[in-house]
N, C-alpha and C. Protein backbone atom coordinates (compact mmCIF):
# COMPACT_ATOMS: atom_id res chain seq x y z
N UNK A 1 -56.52 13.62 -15.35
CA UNK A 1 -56.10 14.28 -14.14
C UNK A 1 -55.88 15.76 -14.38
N UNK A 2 -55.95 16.60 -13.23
CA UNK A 2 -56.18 17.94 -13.75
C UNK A 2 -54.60 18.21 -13.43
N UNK A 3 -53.26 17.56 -13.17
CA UNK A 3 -52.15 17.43 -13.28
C UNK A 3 -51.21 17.88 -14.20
N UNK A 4 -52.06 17.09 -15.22
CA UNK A 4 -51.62 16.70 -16.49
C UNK A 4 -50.77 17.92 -17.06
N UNK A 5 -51.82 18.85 -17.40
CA UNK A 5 -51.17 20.08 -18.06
C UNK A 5 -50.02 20.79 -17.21
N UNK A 6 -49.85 20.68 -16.75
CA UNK A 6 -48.73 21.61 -15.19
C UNK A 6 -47.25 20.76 -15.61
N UNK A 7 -47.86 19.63 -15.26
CA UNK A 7 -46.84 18.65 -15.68
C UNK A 7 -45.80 18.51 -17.05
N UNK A 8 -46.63 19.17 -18.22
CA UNK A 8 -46.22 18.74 -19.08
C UNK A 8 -45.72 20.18 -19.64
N UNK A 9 -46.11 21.27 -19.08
CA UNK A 9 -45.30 22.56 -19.28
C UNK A 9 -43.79 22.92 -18.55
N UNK A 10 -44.14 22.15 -16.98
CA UNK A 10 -43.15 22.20 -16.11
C UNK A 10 -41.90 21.29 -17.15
N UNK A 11 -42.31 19.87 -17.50
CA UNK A 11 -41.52 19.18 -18.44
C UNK A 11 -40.67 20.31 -19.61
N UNK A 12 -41.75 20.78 -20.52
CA UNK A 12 -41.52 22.12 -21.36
C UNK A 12 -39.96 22.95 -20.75
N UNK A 13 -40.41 23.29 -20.24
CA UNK A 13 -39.59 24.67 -19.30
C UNK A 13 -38.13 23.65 -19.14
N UNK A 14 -38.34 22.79 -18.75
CA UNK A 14 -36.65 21.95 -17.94
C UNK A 14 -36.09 21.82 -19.43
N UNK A 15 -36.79 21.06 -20.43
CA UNK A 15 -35.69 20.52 -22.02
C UNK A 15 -35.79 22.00 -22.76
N UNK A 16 -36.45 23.29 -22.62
CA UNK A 16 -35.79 24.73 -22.86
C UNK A 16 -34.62 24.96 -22.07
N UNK A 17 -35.04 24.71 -20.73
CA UNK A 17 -33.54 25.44 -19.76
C UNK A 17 -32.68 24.30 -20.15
N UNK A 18 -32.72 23.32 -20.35
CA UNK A 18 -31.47 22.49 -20.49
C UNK A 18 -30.77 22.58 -22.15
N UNK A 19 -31.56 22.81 -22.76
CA UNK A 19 -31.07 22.99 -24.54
C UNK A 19 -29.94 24.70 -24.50
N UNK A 20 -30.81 25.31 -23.83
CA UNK A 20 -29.98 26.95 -23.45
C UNK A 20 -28.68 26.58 -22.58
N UNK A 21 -28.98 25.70 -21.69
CA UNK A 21 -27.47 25.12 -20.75
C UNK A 21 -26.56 24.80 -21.81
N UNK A 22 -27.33 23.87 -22.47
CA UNK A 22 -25.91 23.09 -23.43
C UNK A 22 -25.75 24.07 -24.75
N UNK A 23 -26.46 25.10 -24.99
CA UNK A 23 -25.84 26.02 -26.37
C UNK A 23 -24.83 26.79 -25.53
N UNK A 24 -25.17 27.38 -24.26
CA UNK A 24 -24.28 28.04 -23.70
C UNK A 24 -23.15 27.94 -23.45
N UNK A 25 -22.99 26.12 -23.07
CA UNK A 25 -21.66 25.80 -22.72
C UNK A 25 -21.07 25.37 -24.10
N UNK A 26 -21.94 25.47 -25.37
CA UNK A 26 -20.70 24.78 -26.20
C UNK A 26 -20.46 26.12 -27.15
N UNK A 27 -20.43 27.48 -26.54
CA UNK A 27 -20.46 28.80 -27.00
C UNK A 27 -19.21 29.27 -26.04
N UNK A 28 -19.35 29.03 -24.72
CA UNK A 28 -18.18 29.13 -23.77
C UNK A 28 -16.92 28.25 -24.26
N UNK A 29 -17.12 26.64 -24.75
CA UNK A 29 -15.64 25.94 -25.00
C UNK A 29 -15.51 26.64 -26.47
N UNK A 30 -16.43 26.93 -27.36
CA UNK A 30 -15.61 27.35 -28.90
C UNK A 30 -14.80 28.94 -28.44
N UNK A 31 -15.03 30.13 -27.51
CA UNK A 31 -14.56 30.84 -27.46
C UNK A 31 -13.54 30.70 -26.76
N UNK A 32 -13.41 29.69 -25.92
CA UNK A 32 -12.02 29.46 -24.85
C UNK A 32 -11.34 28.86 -25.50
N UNK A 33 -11.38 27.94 -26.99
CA UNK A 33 -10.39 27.49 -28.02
C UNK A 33 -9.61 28.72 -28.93
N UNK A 34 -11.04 29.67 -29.40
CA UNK A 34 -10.54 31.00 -30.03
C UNK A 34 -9.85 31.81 -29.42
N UNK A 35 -10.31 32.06 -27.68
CA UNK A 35 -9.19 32.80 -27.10
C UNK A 35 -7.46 32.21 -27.18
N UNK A 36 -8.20 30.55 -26.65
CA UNK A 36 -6.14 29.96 -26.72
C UNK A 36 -5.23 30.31 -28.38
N UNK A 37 -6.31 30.31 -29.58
CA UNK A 37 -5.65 30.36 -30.54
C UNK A 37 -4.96 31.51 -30.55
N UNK A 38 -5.70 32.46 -30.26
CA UNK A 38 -5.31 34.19 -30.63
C UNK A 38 -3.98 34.50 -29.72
N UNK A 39 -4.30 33.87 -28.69
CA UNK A 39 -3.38 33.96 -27.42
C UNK A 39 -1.84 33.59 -28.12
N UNK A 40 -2.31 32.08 -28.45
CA UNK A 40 -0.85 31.57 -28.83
C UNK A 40 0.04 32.61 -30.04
N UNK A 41 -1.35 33.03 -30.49
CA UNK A 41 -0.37 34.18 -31.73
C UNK A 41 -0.05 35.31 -31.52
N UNK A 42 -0.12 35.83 -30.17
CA UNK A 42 0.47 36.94 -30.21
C UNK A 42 1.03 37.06 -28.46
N UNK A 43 1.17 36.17 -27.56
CA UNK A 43 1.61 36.15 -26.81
C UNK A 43 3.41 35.23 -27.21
N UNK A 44 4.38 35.79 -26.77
CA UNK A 44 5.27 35.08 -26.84
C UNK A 44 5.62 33.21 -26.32
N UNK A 45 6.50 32.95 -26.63
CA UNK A 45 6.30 31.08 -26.45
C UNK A 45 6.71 31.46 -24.65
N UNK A 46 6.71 30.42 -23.94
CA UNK A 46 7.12 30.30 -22.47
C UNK A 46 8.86 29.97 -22.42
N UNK A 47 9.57 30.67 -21.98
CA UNK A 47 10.90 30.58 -21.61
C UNK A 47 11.06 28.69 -21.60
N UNK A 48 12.27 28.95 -22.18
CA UNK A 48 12.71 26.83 -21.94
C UNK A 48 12.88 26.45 -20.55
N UNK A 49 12.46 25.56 -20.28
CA UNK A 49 12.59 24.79 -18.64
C UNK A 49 14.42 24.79 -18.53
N UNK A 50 14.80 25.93 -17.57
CA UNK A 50 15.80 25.40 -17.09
C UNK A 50 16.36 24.65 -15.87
N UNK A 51 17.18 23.51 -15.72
CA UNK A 51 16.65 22.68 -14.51
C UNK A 51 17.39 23.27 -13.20
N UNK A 52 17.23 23.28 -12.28
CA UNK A 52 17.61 24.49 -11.25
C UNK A 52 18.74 23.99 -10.86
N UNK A 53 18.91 22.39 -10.72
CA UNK A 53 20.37 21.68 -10.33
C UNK A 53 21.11 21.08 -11.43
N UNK A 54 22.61 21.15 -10.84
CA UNK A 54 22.98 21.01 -11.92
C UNK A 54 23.45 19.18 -11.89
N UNK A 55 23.65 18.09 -12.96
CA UNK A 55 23.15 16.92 -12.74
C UNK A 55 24.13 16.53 -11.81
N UNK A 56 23.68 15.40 -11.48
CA UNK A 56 25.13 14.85 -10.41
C UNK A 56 25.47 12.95 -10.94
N UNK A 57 26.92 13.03 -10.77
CA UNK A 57 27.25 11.41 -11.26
C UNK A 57 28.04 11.38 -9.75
N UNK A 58 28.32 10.05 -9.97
CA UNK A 58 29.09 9.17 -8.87
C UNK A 58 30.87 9.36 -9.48
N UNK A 59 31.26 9.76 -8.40
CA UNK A 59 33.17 9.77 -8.33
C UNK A 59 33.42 8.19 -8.38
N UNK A 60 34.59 8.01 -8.03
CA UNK A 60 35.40 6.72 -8.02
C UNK A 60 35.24 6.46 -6.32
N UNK A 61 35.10 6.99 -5.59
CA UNK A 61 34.55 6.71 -4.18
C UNK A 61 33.47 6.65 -3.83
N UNK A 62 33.00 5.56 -3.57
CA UNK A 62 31.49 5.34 -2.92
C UNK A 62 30.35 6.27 -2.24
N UNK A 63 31.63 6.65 -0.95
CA UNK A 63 30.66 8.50 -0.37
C UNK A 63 30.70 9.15 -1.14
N UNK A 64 31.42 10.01 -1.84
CA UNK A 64 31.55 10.96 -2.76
C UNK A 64 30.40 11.52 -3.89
N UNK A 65 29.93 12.04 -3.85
CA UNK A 65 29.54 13.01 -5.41
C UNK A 65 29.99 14.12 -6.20
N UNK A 66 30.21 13.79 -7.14
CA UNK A 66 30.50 14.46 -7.68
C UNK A 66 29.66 15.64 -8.98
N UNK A 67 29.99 16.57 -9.21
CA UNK A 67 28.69 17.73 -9.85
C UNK A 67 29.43 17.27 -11.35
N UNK A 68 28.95 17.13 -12.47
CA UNK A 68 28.92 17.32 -13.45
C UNK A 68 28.52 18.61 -14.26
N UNK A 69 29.44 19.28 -15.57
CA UNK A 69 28.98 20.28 -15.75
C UNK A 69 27.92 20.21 -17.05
């Protein structure tokens, strides 16, 4: 078939563009690991979670709450 050849370059061309897809993306996750590393070493740690309320227990009366410190 006079197909044939078209076919099998067009084939060609897709497992090039797809081999360049996947070097690309595994060039993008090793530098987004190197960025988090570098990051973590010279950016300071994140402030400690402080919890915004303060806890609450039960009084000796049923309605009641009481704040704990």
């Amino acid at each position: 078939m006079q197909y044939e050849p078209t076919i099998e370059e067009l084939r060609h061309k897709y497992e090039v563009a797809m081999k360049e897809k996947m070097l690309v993306r595994l060039e993008k996750e090793r530098l987004q690991a190197r960025t988090e590393a570098l990051e973590a070493q010279v950016l300071p740690p994140p402030p400690p979670y402080i919890r915004p309320f303060p806890s609450l227990t039960l009084c000796t009366k049923k309605e009641d709450l009481c704040v704990s410190s």
